[in-house]
PDB file of N, CA and C in Angstrom:
ATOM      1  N   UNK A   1      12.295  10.383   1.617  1.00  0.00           N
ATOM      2  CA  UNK A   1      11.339  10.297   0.523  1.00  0.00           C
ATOM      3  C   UNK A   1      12.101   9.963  -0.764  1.00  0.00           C
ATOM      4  N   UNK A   2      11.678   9.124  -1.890  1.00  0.00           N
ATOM      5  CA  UNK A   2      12.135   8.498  -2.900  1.00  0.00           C
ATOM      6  C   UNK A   2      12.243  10.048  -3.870  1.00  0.00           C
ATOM      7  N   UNK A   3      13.646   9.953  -4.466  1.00  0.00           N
ATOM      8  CA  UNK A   3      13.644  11.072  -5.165  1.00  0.00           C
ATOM      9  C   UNK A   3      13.244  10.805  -6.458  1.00  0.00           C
ATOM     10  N   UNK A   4      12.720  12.086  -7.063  1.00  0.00           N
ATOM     11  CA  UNK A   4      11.900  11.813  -8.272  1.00  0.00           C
ATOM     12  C   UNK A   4      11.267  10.699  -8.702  1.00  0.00           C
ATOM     13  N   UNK A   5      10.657  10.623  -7.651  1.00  0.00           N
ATOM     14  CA  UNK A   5       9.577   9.217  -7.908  1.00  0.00           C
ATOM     15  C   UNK A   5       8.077   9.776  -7.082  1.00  0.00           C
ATOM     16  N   UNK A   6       6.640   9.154  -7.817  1.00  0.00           N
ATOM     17  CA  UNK A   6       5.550   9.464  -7.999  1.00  0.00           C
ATOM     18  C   UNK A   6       5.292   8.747  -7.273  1.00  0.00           C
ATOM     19  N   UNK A   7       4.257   8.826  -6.138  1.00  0.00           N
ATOM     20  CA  UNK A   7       3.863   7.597  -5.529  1.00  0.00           C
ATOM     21  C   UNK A   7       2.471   6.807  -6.289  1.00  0.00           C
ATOM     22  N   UNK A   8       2.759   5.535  -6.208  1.00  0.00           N
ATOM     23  CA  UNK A   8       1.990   4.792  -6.560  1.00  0.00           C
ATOM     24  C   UNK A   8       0.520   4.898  -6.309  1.00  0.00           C
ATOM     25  N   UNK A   9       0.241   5.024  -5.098  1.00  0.00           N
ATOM     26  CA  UNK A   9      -0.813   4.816  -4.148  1.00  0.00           C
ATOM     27  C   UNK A   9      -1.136   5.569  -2.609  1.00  0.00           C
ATOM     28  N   UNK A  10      -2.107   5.538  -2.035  1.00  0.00           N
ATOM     29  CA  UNK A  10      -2.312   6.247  -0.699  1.00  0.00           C
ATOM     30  C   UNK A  10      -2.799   5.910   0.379  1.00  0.00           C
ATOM     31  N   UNK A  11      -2.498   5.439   1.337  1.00  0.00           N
ATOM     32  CA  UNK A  11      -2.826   4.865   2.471  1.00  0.00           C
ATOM     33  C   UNK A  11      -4.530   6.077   2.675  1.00  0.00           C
ATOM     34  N   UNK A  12      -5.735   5.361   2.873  1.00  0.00           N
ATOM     35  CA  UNK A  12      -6.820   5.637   3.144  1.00  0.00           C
ATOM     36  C   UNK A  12      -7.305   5.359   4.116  1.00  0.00           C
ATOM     37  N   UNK A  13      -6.956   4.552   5.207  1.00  0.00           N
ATOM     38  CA  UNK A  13      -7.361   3.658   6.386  1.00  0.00           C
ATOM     39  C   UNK A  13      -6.450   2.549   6.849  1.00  0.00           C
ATOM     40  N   UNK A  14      -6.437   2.436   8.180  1.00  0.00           N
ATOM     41  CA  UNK A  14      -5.479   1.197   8.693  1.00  0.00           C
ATOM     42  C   UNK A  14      -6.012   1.214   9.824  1.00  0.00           C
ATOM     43  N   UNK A  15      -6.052   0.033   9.895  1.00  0.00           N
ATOM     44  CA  UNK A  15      -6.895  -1.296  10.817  1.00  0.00           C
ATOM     45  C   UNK A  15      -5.978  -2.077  11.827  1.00  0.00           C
ATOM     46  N   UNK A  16      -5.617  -1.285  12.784  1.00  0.00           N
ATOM     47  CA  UNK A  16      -4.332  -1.435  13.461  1.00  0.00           C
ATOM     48  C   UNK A  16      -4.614  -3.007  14.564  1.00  0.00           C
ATOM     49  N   UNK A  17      -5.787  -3.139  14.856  1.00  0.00           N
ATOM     50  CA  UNK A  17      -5.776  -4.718  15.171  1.00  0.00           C
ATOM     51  C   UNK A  17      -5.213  -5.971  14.802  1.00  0.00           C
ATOM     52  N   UNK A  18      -5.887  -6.083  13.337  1.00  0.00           N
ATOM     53  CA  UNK A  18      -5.545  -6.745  12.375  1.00  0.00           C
ATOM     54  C   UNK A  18      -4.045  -6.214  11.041  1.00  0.00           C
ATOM     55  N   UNK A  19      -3.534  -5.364  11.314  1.00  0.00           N
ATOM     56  CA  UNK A  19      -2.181  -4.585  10.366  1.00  0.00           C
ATOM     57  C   UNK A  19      -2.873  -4.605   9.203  1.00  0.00           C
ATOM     58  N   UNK A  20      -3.653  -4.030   8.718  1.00  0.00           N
ATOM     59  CA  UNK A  20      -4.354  -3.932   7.826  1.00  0.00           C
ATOM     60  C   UNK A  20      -4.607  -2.348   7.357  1.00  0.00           C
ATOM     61  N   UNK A  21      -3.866  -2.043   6.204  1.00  0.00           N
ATOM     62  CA  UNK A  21      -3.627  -0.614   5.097  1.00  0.00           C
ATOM     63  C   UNK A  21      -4.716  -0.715   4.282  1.00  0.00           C
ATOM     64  N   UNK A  22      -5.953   0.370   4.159  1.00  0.00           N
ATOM     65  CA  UNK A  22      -6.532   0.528   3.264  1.00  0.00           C
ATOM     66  C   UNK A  22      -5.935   1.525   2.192  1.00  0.00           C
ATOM     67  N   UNK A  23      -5.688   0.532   0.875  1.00  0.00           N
ATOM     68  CA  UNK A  23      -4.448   1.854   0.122  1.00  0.00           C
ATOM     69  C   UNK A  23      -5.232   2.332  -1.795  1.00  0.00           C
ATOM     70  N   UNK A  24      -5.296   3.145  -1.762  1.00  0.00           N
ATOM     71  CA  UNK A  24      -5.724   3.528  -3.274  1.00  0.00           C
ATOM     72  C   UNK A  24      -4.688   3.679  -3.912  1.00  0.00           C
ATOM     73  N   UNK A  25      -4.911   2.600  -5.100  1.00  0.00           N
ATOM     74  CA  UNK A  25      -3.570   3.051  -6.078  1.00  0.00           C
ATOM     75  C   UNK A  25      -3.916   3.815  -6.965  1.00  0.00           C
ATOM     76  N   UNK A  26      -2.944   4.501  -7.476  1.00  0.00           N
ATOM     77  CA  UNK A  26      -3.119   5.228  -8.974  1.00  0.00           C
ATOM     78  C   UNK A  26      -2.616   4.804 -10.136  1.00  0.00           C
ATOM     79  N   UNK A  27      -2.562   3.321 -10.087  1.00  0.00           N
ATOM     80  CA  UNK A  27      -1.902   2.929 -11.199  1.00  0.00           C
ATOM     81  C   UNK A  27      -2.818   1.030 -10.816  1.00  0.00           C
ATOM     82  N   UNK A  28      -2.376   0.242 -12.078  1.00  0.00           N
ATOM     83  CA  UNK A  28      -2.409  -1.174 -12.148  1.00  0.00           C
ATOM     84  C   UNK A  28      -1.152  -1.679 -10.698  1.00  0.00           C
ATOM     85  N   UNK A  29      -1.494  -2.349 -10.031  1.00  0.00           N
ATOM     86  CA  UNK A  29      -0.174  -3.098  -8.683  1.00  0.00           C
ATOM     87  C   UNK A  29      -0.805  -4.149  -8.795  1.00  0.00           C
ATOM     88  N   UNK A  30       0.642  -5.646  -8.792  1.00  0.00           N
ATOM     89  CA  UNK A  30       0.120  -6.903  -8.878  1.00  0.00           C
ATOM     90  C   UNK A  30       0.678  -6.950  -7.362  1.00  0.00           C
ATOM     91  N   UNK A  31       0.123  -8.335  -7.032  1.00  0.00           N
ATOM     92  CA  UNK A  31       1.169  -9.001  -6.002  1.00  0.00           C
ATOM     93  C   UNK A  31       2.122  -9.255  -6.459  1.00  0.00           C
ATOM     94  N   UNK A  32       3.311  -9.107  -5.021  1.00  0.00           N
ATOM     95  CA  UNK A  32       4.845  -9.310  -5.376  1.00  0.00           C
ATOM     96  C   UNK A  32       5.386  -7.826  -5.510  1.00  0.00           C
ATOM     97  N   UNK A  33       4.506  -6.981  -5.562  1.00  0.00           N
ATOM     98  CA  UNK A  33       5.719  -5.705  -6.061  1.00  0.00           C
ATOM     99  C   UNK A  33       6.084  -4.959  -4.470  1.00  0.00           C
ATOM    100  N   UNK A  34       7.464  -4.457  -4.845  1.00  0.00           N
ATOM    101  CA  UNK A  34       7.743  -4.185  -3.291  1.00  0.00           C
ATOM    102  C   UNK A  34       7.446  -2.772  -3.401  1.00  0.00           C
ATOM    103  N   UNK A  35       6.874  -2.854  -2.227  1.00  0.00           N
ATOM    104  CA  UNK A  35       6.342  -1.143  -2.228  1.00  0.00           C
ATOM    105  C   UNK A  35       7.468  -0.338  -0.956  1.00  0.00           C
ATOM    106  N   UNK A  36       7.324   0.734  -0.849  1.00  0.00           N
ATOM    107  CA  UNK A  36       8.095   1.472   0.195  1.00  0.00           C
ATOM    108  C   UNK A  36       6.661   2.457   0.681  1.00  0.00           C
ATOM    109  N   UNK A  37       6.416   2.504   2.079  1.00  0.00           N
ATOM    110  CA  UNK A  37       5.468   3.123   2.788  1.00  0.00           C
ATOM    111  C   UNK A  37       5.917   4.474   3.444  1.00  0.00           C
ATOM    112  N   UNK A  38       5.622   5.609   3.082  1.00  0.00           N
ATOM    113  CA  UNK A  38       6.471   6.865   3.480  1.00  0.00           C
ATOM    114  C   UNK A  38       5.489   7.720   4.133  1.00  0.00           C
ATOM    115  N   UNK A  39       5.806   8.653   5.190  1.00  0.00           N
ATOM    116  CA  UNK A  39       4.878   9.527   5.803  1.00  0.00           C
ATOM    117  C   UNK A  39       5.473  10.329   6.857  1.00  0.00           C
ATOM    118  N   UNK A  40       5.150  10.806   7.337  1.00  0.00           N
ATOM    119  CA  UNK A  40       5.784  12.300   8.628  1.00  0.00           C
ATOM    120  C   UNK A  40       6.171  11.047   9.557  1.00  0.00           C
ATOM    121  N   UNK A  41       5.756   9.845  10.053  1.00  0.00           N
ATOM    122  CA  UNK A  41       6.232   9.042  11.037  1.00  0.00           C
ATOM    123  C   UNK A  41       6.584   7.827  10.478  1.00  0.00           C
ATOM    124  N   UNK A  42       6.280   7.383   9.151  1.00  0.00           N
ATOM    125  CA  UNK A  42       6.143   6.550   8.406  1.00  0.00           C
ATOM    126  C   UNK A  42       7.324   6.081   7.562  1.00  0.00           C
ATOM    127  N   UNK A  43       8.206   5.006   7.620  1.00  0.00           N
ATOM    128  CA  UNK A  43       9.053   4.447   6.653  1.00  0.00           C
ATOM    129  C   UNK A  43       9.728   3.261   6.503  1.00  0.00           C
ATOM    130  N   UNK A  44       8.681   2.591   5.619  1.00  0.00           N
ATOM    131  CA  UNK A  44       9.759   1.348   5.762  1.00  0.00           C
ATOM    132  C   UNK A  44       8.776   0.552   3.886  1.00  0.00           C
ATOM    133  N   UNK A  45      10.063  -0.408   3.844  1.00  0.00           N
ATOM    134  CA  UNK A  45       9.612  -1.388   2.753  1.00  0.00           C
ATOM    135  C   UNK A  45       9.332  -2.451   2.950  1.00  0.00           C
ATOM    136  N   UNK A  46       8.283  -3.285   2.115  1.00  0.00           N
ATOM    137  CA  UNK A  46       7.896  -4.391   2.047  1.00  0.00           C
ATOM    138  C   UNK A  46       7.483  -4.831   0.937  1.00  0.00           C
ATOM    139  N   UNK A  47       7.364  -6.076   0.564  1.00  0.00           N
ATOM    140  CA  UNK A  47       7.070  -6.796  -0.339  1.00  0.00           C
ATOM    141  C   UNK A  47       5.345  -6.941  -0.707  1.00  0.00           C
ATOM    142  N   UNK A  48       4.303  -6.986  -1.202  1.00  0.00           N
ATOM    143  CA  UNK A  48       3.338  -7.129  -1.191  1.00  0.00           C
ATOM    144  C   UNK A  48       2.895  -8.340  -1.121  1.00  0.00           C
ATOM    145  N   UNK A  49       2.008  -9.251  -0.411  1.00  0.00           N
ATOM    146  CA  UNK A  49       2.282 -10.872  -0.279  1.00  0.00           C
ATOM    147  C   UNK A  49       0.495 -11.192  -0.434  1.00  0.00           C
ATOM    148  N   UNK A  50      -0.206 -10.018  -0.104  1.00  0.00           N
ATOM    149  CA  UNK A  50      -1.523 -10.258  -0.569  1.00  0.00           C
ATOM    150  C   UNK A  50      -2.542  -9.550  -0.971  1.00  0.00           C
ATOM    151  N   UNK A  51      -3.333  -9.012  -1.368  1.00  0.00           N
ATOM    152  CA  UNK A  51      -4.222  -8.176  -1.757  1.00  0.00           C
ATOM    153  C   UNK A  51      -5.774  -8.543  -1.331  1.00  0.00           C
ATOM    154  N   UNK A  52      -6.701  -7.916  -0.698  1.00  0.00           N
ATOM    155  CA  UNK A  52      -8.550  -8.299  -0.629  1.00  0.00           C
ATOM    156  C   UNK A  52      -8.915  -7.007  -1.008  1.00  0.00           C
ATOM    157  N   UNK A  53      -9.943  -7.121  -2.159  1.00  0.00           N
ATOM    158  CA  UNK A  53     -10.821  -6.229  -2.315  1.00  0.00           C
ATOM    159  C   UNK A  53     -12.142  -6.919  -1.853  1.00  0.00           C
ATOM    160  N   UNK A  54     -13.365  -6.527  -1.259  1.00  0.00           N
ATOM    161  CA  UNK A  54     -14.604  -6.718  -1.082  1.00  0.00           C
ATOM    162  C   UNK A  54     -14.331  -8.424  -0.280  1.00  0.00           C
ATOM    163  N   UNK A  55     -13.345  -8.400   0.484  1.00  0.00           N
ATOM    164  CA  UNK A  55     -13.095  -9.436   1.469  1.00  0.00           C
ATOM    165  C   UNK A  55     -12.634 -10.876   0.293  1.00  0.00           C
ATOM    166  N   UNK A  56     -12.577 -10.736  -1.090  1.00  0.00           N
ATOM    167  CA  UNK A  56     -11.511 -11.461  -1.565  1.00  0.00           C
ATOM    168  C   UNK A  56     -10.180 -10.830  -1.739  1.00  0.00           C
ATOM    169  N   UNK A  57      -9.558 -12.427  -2.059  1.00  0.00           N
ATOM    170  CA  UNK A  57      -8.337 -12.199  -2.766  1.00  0.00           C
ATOM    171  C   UNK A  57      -8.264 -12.020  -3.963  1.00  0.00           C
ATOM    172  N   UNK A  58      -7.284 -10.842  -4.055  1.00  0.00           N
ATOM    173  CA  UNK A  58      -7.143 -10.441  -5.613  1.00  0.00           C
ATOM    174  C   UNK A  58      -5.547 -10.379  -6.034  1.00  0.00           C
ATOM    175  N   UNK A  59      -5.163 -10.578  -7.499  1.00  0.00           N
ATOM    176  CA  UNK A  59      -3.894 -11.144  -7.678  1.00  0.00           C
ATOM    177  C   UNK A  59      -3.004  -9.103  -8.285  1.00  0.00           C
ATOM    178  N   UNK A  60      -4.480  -8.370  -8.697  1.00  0.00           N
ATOM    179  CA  UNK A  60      -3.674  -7.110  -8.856  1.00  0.00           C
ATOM    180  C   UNK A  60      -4.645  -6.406  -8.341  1.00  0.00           C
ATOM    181  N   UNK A  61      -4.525  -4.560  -8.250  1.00  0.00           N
ATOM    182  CA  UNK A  61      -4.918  -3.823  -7.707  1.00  0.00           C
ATOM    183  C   UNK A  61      -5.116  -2.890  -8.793  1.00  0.00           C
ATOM    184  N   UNK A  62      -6.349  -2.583  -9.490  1.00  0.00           N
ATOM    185  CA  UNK A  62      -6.731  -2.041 -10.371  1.00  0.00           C
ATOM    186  C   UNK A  62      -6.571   0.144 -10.216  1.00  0.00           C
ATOM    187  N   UNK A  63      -6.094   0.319 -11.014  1.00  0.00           N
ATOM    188  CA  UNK A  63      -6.108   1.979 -11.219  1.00  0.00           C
ATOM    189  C   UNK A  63      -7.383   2.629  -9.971  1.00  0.00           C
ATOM    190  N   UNK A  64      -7.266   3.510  -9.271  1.00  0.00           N
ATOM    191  CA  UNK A  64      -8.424   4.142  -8.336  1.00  0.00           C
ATOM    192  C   UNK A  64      -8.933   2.972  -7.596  1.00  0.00           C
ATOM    193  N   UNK A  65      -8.617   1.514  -7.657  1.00  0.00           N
ATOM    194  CA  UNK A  65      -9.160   1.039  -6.657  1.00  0.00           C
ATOM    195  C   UNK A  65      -8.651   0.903  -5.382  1.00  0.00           C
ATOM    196  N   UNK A  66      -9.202   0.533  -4.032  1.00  0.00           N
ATOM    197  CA  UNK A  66      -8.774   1.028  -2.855  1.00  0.00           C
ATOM    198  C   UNK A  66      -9.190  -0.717  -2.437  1.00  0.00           C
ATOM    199  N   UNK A  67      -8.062  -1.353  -1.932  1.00  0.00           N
ATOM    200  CA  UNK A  67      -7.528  -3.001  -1.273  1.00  0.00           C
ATOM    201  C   UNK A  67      -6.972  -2.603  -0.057  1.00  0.00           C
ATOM    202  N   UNK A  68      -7.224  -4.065   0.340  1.00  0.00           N
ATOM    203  CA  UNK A  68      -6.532  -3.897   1.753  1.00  0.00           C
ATOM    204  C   UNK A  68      -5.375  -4.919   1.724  1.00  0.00           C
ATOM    205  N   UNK A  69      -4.051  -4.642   2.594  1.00  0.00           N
ATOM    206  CA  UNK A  69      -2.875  -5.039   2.372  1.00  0.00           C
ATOM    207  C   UNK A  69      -2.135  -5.060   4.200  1.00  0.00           C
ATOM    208  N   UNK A  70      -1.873  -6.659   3.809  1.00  0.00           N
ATOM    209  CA  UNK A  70      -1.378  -6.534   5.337  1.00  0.00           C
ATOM    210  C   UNK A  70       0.026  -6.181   5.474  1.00  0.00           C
ATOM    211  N   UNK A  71      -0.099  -5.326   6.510  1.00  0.00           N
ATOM    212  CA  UNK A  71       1.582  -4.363   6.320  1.00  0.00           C
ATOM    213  C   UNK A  71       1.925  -4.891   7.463  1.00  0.00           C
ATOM    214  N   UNK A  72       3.619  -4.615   8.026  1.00  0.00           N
ATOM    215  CA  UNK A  72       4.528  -5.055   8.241  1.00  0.00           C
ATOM    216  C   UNK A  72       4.533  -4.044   9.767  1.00  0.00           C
ATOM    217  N   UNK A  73       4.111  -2.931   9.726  1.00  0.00           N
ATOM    218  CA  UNK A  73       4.456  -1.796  10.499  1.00  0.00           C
ATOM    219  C   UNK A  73       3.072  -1.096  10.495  1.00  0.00           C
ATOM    220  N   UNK A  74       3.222   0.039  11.667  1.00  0.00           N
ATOM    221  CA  UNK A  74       1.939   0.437  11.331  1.00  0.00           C
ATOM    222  C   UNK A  74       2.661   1.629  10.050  1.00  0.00           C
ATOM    223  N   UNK A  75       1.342   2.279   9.580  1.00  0.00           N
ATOM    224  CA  UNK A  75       0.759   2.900   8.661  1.00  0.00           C
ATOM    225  C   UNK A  75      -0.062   4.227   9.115  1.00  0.00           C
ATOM    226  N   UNK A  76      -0.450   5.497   8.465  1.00  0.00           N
ATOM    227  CA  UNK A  76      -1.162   6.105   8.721  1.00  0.00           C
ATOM    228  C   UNK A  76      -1.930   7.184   7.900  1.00  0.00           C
ATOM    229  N   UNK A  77      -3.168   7.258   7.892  1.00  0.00           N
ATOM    230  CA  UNK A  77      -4.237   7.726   6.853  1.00  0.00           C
ATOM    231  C   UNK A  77      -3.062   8.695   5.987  1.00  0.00           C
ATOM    232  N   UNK A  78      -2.945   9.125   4.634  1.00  0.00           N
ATOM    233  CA  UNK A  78      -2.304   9.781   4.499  1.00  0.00           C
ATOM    234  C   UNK A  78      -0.836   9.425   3.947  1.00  0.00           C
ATOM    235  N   UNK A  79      -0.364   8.405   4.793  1.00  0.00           N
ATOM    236  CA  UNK A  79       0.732   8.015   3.709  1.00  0.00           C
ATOM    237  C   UNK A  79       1.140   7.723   2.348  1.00  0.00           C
ATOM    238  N   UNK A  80       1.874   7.987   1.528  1.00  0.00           N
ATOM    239  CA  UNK A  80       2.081   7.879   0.514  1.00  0.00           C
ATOM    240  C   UNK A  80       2.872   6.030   0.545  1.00  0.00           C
ATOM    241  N   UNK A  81       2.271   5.388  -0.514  1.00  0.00           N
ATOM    242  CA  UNK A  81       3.272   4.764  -1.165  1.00  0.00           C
ATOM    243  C   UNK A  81       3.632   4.446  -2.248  1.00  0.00           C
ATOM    244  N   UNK A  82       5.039   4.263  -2.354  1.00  0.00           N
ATOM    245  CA  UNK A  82       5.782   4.347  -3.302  1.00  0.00           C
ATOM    246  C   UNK A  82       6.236   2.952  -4.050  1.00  0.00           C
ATOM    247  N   UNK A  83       6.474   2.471  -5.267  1.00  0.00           N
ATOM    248  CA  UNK A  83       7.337   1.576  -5.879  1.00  0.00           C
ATOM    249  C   UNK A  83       8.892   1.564  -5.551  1.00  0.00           C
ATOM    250  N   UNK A  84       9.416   0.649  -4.951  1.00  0.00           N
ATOM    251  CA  UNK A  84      10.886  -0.059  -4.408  1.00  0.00           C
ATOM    252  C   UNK A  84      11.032  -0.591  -6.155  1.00  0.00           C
ATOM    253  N   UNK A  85      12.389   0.041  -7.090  1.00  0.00           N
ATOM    254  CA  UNK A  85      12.334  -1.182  -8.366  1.00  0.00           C
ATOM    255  C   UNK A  85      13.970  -1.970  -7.589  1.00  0.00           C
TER     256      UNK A  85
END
């Protein structure tokens, strides 16, 4: 786990067909920022390469809103993620 660091956001759902993280942030996230995905089974980093809210594309991820993000690995309800600077 990232020391003294806040996580950004929270894995809410994942759509393991399609690798698809439903994640709530708690902050403004554009595309491009590399996030780190952390959890009891959960760890790894990635880059953010796209964002859909309401089945568009969106270029950031607004405070309390909840996007979907295609991840790299699976994911699971509950995970925290974090900002990689």
């Amino acid at each position: 786990m990232p020391e003294n660091n806040q996580p950004i956001g929270e894995v809410t759902h994942y759509y393991n067909k399609i690798g698809v993280a439903i994640v709530k942030f708690f902050k403004t996230v554009p595309v491009g920022t590399r996030v780190r995905f952390h959890g009891a089974a959960t760890d790894f980093e990635q880059t953010i390469s796209s964002m859909q809210f309401d089945h568009k594309e969106i270029s950031e991820a607004k405070k309390n809103q909840e996007v979907g993000i295609k991840v790299d690995s699976k994911v699971r309800e509950g995970d925290k993620v974090y900002e990689v600077k």
